[in-house]
Protein backbone atom coordinates (compact mmCIF):
# COMPACT_ATOMS: atom_id res chain seq x y z
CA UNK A 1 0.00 0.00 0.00
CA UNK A 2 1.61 2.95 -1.11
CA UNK A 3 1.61 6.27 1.01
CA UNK A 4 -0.16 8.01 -1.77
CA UNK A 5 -3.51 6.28 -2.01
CA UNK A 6 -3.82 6.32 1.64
CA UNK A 7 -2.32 9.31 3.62
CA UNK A 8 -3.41 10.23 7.60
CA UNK A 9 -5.79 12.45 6.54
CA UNK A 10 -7.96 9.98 4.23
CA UNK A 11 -7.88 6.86 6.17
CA UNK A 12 -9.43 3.56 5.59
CA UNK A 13 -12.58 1.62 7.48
CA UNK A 14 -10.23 -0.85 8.46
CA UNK A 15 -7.35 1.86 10.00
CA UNK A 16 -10.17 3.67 11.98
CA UNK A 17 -11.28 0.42 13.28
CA UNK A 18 -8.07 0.11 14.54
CA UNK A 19 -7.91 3.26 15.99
CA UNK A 20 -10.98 2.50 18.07
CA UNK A 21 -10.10 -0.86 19.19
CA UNK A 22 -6.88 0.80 20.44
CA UNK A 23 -8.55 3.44 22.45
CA UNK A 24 -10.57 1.46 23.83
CA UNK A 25 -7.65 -1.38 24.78
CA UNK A 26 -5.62 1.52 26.02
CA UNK A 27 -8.56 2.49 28.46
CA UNK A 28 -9.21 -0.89 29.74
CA UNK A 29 -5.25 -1.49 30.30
CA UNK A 30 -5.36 2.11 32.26
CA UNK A 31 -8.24 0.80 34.56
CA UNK A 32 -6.85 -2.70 34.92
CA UNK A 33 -3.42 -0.58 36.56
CA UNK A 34 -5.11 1.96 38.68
CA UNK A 35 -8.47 -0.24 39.87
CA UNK A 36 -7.99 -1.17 43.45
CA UNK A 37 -10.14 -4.37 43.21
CA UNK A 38 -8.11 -7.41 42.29
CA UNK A 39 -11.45 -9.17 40.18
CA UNK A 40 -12.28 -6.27 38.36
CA UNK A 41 -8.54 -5.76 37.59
CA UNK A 42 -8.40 -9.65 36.33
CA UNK A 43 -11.51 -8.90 34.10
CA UNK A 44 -10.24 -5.65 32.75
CA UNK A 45 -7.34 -7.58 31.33
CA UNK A 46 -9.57 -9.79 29.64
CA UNK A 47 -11.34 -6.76 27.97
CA UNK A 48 -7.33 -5.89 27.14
CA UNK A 49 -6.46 -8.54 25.49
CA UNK A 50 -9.51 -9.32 24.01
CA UNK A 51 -8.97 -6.02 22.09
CA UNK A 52 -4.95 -6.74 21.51
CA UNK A 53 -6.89 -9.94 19.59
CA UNK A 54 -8.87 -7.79 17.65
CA UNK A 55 -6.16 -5.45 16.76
CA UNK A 56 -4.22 -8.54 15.72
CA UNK A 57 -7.02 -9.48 13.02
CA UNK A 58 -7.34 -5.62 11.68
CA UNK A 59 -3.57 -6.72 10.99
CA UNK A 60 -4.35 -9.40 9.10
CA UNK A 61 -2.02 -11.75 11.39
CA UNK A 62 -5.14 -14.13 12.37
CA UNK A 63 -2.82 -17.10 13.72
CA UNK A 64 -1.32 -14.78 16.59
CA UNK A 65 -5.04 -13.32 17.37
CA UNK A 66 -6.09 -16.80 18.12
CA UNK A 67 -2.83 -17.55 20.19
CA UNK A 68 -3.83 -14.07 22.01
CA UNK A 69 -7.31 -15.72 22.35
CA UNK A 70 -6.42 -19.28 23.24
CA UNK A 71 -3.05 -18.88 25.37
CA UNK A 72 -3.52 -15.55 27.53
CA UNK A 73 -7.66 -15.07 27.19
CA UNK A 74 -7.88 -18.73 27.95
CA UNK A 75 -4.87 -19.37 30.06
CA UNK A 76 -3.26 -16.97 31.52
CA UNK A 77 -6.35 -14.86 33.00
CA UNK A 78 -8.02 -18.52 34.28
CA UNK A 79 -4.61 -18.85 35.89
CA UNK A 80 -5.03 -15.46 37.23
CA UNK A 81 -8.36 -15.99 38.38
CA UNK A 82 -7.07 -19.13 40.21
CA UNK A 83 -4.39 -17.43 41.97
CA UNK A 84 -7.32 -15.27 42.68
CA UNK A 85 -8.96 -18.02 44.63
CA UNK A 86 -6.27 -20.21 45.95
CA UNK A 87 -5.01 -17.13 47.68
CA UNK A 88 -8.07 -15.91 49.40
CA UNK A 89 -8.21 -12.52 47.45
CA UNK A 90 -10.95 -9.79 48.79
CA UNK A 91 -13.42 -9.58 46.38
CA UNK A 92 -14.22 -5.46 46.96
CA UNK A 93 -12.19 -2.60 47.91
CA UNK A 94 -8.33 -3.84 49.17
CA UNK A 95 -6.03 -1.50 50.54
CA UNK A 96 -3.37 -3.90 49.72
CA UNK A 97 -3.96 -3.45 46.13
CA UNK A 98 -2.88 0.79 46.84
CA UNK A 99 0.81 1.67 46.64
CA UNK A 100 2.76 4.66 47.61
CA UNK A 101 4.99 4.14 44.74
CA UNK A 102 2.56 5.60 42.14
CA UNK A 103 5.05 8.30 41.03
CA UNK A 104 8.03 5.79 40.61
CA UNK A 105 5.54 3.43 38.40
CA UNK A 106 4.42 6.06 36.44
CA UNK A 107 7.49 6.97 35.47
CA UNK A 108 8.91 3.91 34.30
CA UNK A 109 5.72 3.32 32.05
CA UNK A 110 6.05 6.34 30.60
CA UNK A 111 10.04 5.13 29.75
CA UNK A 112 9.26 1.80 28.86
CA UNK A 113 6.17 3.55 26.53
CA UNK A 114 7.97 5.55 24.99
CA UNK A 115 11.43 3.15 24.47
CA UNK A 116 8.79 0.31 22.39
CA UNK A 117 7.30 3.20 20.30
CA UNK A 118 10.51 4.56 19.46
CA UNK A 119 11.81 1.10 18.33
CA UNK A 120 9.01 0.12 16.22
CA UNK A 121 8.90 3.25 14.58
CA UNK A 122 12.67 3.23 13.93
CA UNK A 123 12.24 -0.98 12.72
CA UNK A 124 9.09 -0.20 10.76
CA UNK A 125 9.13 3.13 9.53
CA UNK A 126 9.57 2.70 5.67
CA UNK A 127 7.25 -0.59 6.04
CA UNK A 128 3.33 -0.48 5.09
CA UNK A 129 1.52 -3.40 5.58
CA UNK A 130 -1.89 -4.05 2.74
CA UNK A 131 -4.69 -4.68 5.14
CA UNK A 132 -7.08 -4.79 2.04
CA UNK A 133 -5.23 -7.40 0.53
CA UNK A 134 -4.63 -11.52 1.59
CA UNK A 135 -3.64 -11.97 5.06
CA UNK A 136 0.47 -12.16 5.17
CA UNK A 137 0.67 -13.36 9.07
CA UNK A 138 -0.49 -16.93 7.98
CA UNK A 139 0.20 -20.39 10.59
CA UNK A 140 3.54 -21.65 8.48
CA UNK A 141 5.35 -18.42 8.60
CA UNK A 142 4.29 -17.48 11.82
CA UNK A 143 5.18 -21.39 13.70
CA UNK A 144 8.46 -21.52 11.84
CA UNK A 145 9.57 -18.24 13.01
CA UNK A 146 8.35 -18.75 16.50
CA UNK A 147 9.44 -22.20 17.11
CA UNK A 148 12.92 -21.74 15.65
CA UNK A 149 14.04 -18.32 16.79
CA UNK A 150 11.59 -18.03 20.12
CA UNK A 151 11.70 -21.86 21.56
CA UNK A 152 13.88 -20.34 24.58
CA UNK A 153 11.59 -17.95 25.61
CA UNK A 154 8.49 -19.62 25.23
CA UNK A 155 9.45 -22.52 27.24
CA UNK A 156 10.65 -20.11 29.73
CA UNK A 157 7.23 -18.39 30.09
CA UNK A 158 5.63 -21.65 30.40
CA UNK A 159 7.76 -22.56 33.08
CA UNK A 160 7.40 -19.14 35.09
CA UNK A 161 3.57 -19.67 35.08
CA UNK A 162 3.95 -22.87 36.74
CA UNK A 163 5.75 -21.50 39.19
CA UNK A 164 3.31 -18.49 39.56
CA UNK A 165 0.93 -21.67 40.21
CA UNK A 166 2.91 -23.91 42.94
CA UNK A 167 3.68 -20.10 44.57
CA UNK A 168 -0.12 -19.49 44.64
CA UNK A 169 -0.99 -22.92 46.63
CA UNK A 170 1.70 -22.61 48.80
CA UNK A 171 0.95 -19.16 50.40
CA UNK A 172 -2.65 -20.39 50.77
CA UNK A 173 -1.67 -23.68 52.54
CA UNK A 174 0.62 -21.03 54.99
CA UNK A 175 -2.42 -18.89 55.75
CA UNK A 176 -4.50 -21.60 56.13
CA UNK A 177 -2.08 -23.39 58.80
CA UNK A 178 -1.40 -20.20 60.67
CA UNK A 179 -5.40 -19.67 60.62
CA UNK A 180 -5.52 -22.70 62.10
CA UNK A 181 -3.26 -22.59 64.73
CA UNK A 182 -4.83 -19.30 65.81
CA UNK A 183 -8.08 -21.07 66.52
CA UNK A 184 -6.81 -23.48 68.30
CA UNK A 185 -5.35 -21.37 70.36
CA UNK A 186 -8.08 -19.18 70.61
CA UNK A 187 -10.08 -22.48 71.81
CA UNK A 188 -7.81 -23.25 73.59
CA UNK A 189 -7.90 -19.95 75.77
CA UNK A 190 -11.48 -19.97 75.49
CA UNK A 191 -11.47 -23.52 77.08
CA UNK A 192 -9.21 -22.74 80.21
CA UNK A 193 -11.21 -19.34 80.67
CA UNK A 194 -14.18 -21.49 81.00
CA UNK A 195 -12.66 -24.18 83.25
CA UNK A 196 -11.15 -21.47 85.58
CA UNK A 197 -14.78 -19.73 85.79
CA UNK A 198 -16.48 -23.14 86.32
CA UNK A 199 -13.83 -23.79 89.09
CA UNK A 200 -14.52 -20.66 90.88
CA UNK A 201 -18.22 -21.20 90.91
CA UNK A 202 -17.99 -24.14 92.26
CA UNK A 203 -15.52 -22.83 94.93
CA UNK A 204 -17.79 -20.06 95.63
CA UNK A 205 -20.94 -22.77 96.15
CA UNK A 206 -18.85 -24.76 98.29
CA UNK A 207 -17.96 -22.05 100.39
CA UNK A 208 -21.66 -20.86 100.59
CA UNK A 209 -22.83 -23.82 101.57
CA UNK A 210 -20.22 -24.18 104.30
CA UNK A 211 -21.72 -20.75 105.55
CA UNK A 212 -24.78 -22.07 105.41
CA UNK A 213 -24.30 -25.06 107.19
CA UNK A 214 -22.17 -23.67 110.09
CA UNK A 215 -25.03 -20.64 110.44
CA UNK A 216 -27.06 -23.71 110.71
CA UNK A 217 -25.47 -25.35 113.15
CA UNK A 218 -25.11 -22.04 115.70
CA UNK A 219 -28.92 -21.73 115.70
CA UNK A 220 -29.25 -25.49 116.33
């Protein structure tokens, strides 16, 4: 697609599409970030990468919008969600979930922002892409590439989501131990407080019926 038959100021159906869909990715990544409620931060990344999926299709790469769909839609946020549960997350407002490091994180996704666009501008400036015209991203290209050149690091992500996994059930077997053992000794204390007021009832019957029965005795 050459420059000249579509400029920025006559743009396609298919480039304002993916205008939209961007906005409207970049909103739901913004709330996902700044929401202090750990579910409706899980399902705001769903809405995210839902639209990175889309965006992948107005690109004509189809095989890595279904990977988007099928590895982190259908993966990696029911991990999340699982992590959710396993560790006992509040379900409304957590103060946990509020940092005073705002500032600091701000900053360094403004860097990082502003480092990728940089880079794919400077890797893809002179390159236009026909997204009228057959789809170029197609399974053969894309799998060869991938599993020859990016083996390393996809096994490596694989493996650091199992250990997300493991380090999810093990911090809720460790709260639920320590819960436990502060019930017990909670019953515990509850169970001596009783047995030490039950003792001095009956200590203070005893010794009210020895009044009685020496008053008893004196009028006899």
């Amino acid at each position: 697609m050459s420059l000249a038959a579509h400029g920025f100021l006559s743009p396609s159906g298919v480039e304002i599409a993916f205008l939209l869909v961007g906005l409207v990715t970049f909103g739901a990544a913004l709330v996902t970030v700044t929401t202090r409620q750990l579910v409706h931060a899980a399902l705001w990344l769903v809405v995210t990468l839902g639209g990175l999926a889309v965006e992948y299709l107005l690109l004509t790469a189809e095989f890595i919008a279904w990977v988007q769909v099928l590895i982190y839609l259908g993966s990696v946020v029911v991990l999340l969600l699982f992590g959710l549960m396993l560790t006992k997350a509040p379900i409304g407002r957590s103060p946990d979930a509020d940092s005073a490091n705002r500032p600091v994180a701000l900053a360094v996704a403004v860097v990082a922002a502003v480092s990728l666009v940089w880079v794919v501008v400077d890797a893809f400036r002179t390159t236009w892409i026909d997204l009228d015209g057959p789809a170029q991203g197609s399974t053969e290209v894309t799998g060869h590439f991938l599993f020859r050149n990016w083996v390393l690091p996809f096994e490596a992500l694989s493996v650091l989501l199992l250990a997300a996994l493991v380090g999810a059930i093990v911090l809720s077997r460790k709260r639920d131990a320590t819960a436990k053992k502060s019930a017990a000794s909670n019953s515990a204390a509850s169970n001596s407080a009783t047995k030490s007021s039950a003792s001095k009832n009956c200590a203070s019957k005893n010794s009210t019926a020895a009044r009685n029965s020496r008053s008893g005795k004196e009028q006899r």
